[in-house]
Protein backbone atom coordinates (compact mmCIF):
# COMPACT_ATOMS: atom_id res chain seq x y z
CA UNK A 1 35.02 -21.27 -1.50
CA UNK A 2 36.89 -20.08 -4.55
CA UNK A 3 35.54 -16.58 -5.13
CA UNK A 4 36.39 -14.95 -8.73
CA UNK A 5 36.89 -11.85 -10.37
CA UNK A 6 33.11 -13.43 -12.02
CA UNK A 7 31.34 -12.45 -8.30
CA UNK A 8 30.50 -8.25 -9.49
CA UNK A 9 30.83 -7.23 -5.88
CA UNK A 10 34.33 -8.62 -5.44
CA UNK A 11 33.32 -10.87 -1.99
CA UNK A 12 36.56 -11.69 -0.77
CA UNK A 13 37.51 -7.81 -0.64
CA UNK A 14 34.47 -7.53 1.09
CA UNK A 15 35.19 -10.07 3.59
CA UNK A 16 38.64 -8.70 4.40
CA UNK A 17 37.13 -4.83 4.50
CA UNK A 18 34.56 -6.29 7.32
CA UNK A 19 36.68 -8.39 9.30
CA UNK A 20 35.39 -11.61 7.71
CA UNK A 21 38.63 -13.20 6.99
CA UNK A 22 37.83 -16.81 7.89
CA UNK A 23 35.92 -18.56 5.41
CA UNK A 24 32.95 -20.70 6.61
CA UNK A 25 33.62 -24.54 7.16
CA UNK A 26 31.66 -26.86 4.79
CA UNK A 27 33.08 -24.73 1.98
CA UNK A 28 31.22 -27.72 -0.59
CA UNK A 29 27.61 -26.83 0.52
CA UNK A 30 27.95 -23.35 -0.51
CA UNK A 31 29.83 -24.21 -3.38
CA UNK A 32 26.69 -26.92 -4.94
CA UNK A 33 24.13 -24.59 -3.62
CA UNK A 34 25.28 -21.77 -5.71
CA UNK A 35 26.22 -24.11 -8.71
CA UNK A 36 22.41 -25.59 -8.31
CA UNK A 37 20.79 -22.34 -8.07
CA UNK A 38 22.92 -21.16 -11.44
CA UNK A 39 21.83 -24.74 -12.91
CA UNK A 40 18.34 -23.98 -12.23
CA UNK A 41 18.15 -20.39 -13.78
CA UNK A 42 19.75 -21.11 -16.90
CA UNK A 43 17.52 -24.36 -17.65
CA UNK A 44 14.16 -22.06 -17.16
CA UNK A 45 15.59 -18.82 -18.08
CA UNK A 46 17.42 -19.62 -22.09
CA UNK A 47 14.21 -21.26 -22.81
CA UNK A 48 11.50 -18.61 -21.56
CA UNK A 49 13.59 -16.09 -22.94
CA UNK A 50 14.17 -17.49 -26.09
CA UNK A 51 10.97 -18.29 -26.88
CA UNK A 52 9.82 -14.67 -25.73
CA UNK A 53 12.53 -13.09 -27.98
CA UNK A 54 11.49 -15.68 -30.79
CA UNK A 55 7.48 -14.07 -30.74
CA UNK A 56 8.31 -10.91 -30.67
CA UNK A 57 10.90 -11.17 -33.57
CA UNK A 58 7.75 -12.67 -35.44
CA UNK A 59 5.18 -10.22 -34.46
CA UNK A 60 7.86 -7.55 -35.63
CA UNK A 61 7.98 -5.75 -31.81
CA UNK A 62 9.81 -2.61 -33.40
CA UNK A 63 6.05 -1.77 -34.00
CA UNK A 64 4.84 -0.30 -30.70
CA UNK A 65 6.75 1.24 -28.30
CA UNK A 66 5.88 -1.66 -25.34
CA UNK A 67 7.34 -4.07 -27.38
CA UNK A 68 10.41 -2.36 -27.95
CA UNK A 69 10.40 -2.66 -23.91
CA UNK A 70 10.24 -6.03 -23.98
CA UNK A 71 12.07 -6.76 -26.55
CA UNK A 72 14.87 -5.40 -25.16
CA UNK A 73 13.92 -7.26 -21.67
CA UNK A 74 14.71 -10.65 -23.11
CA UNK A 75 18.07 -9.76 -24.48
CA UNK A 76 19.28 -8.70 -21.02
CA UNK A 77 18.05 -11.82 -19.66
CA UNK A 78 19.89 -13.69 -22.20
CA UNK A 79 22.99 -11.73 -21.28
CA UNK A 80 22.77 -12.81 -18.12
CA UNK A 81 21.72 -16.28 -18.69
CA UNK A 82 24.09 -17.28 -20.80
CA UNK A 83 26.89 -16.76 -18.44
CA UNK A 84 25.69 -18.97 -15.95
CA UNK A 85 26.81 -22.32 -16.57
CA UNK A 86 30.44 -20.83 -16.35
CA UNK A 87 29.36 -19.56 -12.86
CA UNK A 88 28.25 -22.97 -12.10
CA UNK A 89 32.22 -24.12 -13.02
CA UNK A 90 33.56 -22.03 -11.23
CA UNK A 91 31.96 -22.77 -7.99
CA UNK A 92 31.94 -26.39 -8.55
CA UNK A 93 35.63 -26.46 -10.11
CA UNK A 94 37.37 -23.53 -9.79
CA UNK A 95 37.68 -20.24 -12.65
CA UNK A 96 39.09 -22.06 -15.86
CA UNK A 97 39.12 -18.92 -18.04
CA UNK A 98 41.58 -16.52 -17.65
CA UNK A 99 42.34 -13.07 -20.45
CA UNK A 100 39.99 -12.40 -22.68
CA UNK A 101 37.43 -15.62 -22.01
CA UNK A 102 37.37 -14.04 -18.39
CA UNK A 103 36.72 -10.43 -19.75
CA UNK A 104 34.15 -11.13 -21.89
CA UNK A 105 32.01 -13.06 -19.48
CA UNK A 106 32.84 -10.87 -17.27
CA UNK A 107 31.13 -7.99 -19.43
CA UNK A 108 28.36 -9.72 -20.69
CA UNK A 109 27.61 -10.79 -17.27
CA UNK A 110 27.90 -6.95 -15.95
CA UNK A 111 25.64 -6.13 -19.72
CA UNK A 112 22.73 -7.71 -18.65
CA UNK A 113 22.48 -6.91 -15.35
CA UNK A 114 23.05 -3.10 -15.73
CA UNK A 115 20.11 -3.10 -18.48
CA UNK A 116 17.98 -5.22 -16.87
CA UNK A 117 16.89 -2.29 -14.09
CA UNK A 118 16.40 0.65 -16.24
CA UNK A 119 14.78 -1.29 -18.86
CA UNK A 120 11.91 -2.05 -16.19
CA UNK A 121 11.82 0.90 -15.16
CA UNK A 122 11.16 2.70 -18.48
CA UNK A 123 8.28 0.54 -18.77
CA UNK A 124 7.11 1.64 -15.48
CA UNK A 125 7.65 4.93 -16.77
CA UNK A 126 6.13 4.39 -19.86
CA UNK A 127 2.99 3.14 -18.32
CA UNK A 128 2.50 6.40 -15.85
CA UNK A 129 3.24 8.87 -18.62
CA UNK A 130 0.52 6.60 -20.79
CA UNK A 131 -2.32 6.69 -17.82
CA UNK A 132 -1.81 9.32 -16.01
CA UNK A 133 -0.41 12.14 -18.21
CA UNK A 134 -2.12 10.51 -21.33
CA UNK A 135 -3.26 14.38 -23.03
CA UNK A 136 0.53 15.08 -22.80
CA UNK A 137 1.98 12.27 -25.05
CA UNK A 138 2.95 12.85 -28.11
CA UNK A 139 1.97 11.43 -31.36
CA UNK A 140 2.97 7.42 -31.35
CA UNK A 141 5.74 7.64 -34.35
CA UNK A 142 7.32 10.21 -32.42
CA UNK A 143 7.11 8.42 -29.16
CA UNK A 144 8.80 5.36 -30.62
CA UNK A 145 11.82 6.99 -31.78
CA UNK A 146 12.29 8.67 -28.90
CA UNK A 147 12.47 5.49 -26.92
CA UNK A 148 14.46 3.60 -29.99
CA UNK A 149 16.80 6.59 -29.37
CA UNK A 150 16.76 6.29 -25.46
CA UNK A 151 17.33 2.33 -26.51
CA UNK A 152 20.21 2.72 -28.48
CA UNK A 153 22.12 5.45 -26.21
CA UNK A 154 21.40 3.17 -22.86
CA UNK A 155 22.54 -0.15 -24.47
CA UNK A 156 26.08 1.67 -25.73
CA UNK A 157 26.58 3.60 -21.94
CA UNK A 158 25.54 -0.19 -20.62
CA UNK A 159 28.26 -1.60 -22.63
CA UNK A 160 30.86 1.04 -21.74
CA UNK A 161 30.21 0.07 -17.94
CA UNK A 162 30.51 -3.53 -18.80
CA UNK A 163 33.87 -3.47 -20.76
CA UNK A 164 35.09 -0.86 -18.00
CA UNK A 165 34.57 -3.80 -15.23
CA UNK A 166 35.81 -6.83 -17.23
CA UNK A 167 39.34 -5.04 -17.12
CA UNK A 168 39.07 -6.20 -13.42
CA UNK A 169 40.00 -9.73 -15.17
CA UNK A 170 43.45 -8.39 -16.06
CA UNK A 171 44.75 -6.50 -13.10
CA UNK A 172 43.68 -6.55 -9.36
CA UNK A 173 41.02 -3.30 -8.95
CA UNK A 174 41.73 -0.29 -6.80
CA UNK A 175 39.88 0.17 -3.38
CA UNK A 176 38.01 2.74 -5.22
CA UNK A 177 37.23 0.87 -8.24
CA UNK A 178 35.13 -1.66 -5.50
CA UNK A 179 33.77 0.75 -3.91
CA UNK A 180 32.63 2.57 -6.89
CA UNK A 181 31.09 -0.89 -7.96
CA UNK A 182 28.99 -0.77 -4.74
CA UNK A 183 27.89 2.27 -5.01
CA UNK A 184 27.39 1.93 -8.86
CA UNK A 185 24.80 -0.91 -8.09
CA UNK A 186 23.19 0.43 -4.52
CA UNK A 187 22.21 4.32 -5.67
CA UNK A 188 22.13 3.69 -9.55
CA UNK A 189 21.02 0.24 -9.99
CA UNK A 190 19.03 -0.12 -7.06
CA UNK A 191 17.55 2.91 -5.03
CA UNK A 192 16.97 5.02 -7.90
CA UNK A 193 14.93 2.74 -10.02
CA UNK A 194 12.74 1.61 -6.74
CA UNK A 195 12.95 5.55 -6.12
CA UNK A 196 11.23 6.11 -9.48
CA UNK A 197 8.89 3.01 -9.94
CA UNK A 198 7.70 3.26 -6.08
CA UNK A 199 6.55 7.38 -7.27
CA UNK A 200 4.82 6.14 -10.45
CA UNK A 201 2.94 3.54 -9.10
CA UNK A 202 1.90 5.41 -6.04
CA UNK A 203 0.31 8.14 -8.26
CA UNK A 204 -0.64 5.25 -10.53
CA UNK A 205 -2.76 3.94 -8.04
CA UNK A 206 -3.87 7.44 -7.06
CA UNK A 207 -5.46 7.76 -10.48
CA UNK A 208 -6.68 4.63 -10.18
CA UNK A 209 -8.53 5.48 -7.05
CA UNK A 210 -9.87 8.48 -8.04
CA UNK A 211 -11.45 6.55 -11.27
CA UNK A 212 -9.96 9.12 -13.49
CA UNK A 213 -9.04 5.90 -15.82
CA UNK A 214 -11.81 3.02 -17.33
CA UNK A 215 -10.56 -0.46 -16.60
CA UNK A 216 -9.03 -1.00 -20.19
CA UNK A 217 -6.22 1.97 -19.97
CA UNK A 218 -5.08 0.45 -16.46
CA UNK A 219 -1.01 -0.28 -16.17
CA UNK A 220 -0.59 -4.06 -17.10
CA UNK A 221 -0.20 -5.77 -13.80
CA UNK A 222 2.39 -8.11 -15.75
CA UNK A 223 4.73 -5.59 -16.06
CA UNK A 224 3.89 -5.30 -11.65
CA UNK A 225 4.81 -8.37 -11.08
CA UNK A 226 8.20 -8.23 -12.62
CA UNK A 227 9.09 -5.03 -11.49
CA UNK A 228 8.36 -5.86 -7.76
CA UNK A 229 10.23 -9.61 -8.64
CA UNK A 230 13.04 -7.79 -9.31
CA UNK A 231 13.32 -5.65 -6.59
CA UNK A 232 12.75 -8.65 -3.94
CA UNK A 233 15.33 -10.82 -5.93
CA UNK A 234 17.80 -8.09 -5.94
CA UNK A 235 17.30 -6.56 -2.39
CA UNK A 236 18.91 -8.76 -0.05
CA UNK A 237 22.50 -9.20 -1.07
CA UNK A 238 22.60 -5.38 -2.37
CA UNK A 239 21.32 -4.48 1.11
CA UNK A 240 24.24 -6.74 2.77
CA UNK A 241 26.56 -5.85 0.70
CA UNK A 242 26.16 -2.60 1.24
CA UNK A 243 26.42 -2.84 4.99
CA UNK A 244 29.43 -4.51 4.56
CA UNK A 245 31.64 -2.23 2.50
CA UNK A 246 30.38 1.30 3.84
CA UNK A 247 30.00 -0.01 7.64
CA UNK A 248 32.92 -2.32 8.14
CA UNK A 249 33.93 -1.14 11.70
CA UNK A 250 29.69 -1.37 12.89
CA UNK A 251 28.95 -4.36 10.91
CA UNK A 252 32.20 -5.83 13.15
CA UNK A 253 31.07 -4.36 15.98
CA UNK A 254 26.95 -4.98 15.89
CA UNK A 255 27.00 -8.24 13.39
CA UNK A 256 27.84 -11.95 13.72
CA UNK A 257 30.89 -12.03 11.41
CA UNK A 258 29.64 -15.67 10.30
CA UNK A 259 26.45 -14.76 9.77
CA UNK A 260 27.23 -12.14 7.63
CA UNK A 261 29.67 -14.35 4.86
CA UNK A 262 27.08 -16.60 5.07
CA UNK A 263 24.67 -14.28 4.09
CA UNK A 264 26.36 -12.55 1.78
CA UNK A 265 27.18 -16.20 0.18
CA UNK A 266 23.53 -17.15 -0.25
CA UNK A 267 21.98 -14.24 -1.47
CA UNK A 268 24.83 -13.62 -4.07
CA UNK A 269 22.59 -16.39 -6.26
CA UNK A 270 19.18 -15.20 -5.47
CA UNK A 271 19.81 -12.49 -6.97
CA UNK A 272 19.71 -14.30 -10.79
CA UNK A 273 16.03 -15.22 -10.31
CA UNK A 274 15.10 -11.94 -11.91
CA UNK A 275 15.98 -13.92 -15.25
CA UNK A 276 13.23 -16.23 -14.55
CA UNK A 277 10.49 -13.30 -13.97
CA UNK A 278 9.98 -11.93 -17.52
CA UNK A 279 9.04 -15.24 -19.27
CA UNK A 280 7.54 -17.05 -15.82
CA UNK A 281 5.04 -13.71 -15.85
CA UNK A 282 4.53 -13.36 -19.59
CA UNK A 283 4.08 -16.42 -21.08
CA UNK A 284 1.37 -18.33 -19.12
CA UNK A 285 -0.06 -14.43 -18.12
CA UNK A 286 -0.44 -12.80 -22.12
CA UNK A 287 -2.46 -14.39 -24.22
CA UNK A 288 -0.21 -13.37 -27.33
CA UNK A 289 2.33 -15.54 -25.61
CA UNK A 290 0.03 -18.14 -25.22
CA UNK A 291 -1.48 -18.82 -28.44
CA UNK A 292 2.44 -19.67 -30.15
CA UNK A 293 2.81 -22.59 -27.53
CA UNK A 294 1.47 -26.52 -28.19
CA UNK A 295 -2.79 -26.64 -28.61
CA UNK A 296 -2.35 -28.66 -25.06
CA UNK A 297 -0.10 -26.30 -23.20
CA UNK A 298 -2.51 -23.16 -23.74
CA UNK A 299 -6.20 -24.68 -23.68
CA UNK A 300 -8.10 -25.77 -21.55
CA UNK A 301 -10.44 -28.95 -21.18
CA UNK A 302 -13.60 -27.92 -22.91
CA UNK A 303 -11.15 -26.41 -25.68
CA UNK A 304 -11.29 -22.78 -24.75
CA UNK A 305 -7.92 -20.22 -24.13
CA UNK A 306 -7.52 -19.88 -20.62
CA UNK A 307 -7.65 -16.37 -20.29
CA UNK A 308 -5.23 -15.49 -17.08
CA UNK A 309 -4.88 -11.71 -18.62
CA UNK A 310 -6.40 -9.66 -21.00
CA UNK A 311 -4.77 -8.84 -24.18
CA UNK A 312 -5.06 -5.35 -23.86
CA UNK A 313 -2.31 -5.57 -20.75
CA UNK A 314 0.81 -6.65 -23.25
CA UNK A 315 -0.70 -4.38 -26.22
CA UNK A 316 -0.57 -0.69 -26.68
């Protein structure tokens, strides 16, 4: 299977580092099933984002701090997205873009998914400092710039990651430079944020419990659903990954060498589902979604909205 400077964790290093030098026979199945998977995302995902982004552009989402969240949540999904059919090529005929082409895929690619897990977990953050520490926020105009602020200075350190990685399309990286990528994505990208959203929820729920909060100031359970999406989308191949770069010498020892490519090979696209989350969750679950879709796609038969959430979940 060709295996491209597009794959973020740099597989065929990672083969090599844990003794997984022979590539799997039936190199074609893995090749379509990846392709498929990519082909799948990117018809759901460019839609349901677009049509998300499109809403909030017309409901003016700069207007409470939520919607700057998700605002913001659609773009990285269309980051992401829109590299995906060139994924698809290459698996299905080999990396045609070399230079700059390559670099800036590359980094758009890397741009989305670096946002996409501290965006969520701002919201999560957002939400616990709303419910549970509610007497301590401060007034709303100064809330929102502080997160348009927070906005603006993660999107430029997002980028600065991004275009630091796409130079991997230019010259082979260093053993540290893929290592740093692992570790980049395991402790920053992944353990941290599950670090921080498993604490707020916990003491969420807590709260919750105690019935220190009425029903209408609960956490939207949209933005749950995401969140925990994202975490079981991303999991797998960061996990294996992971054992495969740090533990080389056990994972050859205690592991299947097979079974660990193939692994490695099948979870790699898995992890894009997180694209699909945001506008699978929002727009049949948020009735502000709802109402900018076809009369016959958001009523029911006797003519009434179908109310899956309440309003007040995607509303500050």
């Amino acid at each position: 299977m060709a295996l491209s400077s597009d794959y973020d964790y740099d597989l065929r290093w990672i083969h090599n580092e844990s003794g997984l030098n022979a590539h799997p026979e039936g190199d074609v199945e893995f090749q379509v099933y990846a392709a498929a998977c990519y082909s799948l995302i990117f018809c759901i995902s460019l839609p349901g984002n677009s049509f998300l982004l499109w809403v909030l552009l017309k409901e003016r989402a700069w207007r409470t701090t939520r919607d700057i969240f998700l605002l913001q949540l659609a773009v990285s999904n269309l980051c992401s997205t829109a590299t995906l059919p060139f994924m698809a090529s290459n698996d299905l005929h080999s990396w045609g873009f070399e230079g700059w082409a390559c670099g800036a895929l590359r980094a758009l690619h890397r741009l989305g998914w670096t946002s996409y897990p501290i965006i969520v977990t701002a919201m999560v953050l957002h939400s616990y400092i709303t419910v549970v520490h509610a007497s301590r926020v401060s007034a709303q105009a100064f809330s929102k710039r502080r997160v348009l602020v927070g906005s603006i200075v993660m999107w430029l350190a997002c980028a600065a990651v991004a275009v630091g990685f796409a130079t991997m399309c230019f010259s082979s990286p260093s053993v540290f430079m893929l290592y740093f990528d692992t570790y980049f994505h395991v402790i920053l990208l992944f353990l941290l944020p599950l670090a921080i959203v498993t604490f707020c929820y916990v003491h969420l729920w807590i709260t919750i419990r105690q019935g220190r909060i009425n029903r209408q100031d609960q956490p939207s359970k949209l933005i749950l659903g995401i969140t925990v999406g994202y975490f079981l989308c991303v999991a797998p191949h960061t996990i294996i990954a992971f054992i495969a770069v740090v533990l080389p010498t056990a994972t050859h020892i205690l592991l299947d060498q097979k079974a660990l490519l193939y692994a490695l090979l099948i979870t790699y696209p898995l992890i894009h589902f997180y694209c699909l989350l945001y506008p699978l969750v929002y727009i049949p679950g948020a009735q502000r979604f709802r109402r900018h879709l076809p009369q016959r796609c958001h009523r029911s038969g006797d003519d009434e909205p179908v109310a899956v959430v309440n309003l007040l979940e995607t509303t500050e």
